[in-house]
Protein backbone atom coordinates (compact mmCIF):
# COMPACT_ATOMS: atom_id res chain seq x y z
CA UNK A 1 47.92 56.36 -25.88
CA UNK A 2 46.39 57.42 -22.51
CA UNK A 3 47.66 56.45 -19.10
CA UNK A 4 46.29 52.93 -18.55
CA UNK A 5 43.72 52.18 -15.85
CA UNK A 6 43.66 49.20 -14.11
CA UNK A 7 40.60 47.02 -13.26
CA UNK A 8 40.32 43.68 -11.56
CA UNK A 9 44.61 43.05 -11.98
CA UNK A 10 44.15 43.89 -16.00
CA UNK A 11 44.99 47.37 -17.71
CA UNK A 12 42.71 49.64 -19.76
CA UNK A 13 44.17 51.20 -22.33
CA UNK A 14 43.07 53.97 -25.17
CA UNK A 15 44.60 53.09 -28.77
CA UNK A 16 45.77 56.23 -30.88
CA UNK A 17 42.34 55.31 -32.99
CA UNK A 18 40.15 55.73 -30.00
CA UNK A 19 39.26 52.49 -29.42
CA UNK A 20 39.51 50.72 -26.00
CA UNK A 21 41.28 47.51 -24.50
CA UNK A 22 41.87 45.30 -21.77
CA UNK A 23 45.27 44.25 -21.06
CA UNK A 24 47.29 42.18 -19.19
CA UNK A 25 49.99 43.90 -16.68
CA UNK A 26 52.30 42.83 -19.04
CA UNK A 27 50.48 44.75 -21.53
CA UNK A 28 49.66 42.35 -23.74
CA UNK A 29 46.10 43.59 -24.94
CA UNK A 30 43.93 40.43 -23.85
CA UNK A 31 40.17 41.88 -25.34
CA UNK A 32 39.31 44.53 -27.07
CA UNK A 33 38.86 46.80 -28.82
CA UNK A 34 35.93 48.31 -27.71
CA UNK A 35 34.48 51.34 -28.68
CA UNK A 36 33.97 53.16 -24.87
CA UNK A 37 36.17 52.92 -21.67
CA UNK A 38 33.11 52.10 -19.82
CA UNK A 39 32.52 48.76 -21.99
CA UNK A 40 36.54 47.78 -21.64
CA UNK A 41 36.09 48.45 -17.76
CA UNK A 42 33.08 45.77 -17.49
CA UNK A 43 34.95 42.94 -19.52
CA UNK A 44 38.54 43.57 -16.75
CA UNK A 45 35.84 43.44 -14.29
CA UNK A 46 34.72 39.93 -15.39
CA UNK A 47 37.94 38.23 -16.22
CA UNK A 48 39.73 36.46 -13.97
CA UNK A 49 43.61 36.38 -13.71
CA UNK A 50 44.77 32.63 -14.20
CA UNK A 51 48.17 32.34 -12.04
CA UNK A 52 50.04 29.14 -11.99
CA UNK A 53 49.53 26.45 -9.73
CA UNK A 54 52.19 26.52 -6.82
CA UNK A 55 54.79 24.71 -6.60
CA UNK A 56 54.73 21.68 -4.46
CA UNK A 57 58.11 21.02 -1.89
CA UNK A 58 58.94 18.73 0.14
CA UNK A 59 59.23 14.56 -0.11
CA UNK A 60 55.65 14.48 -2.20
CA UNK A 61 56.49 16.46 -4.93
CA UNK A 62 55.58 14.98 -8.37
């Protein structure tokens, strides 16, 4: 595999077959594959990262 790019917080990765994905930083391939960079690098550029709510402190926590 290639070194990974990153795009938008997610990775872009070549496979040893030549195809293309998107990953997470993790790199858990989240799309893919595709069969150019420049199509992988569109569909990080769309995605958005989900992070977890935060946390609430203090006396209204639930």
């Amino acid at each position: 595999m290639s070194e990974a790019k990153s795009v938008n917080g997610y990775l872009i990765n070549k496979a040893k077959d030549g195809q293309w994905w998107v990953a997470s930083a993790a790199s858990e391939n989240i799309a893919g594959p595709f069969p150019t960079e420049a199509m992988a690098i569109e569909v990080a550029s769309v995605l958005e990262l989900e992070h977890p709510a935060p946390k609430r402190r203090g006396k209204d926590k639930n």
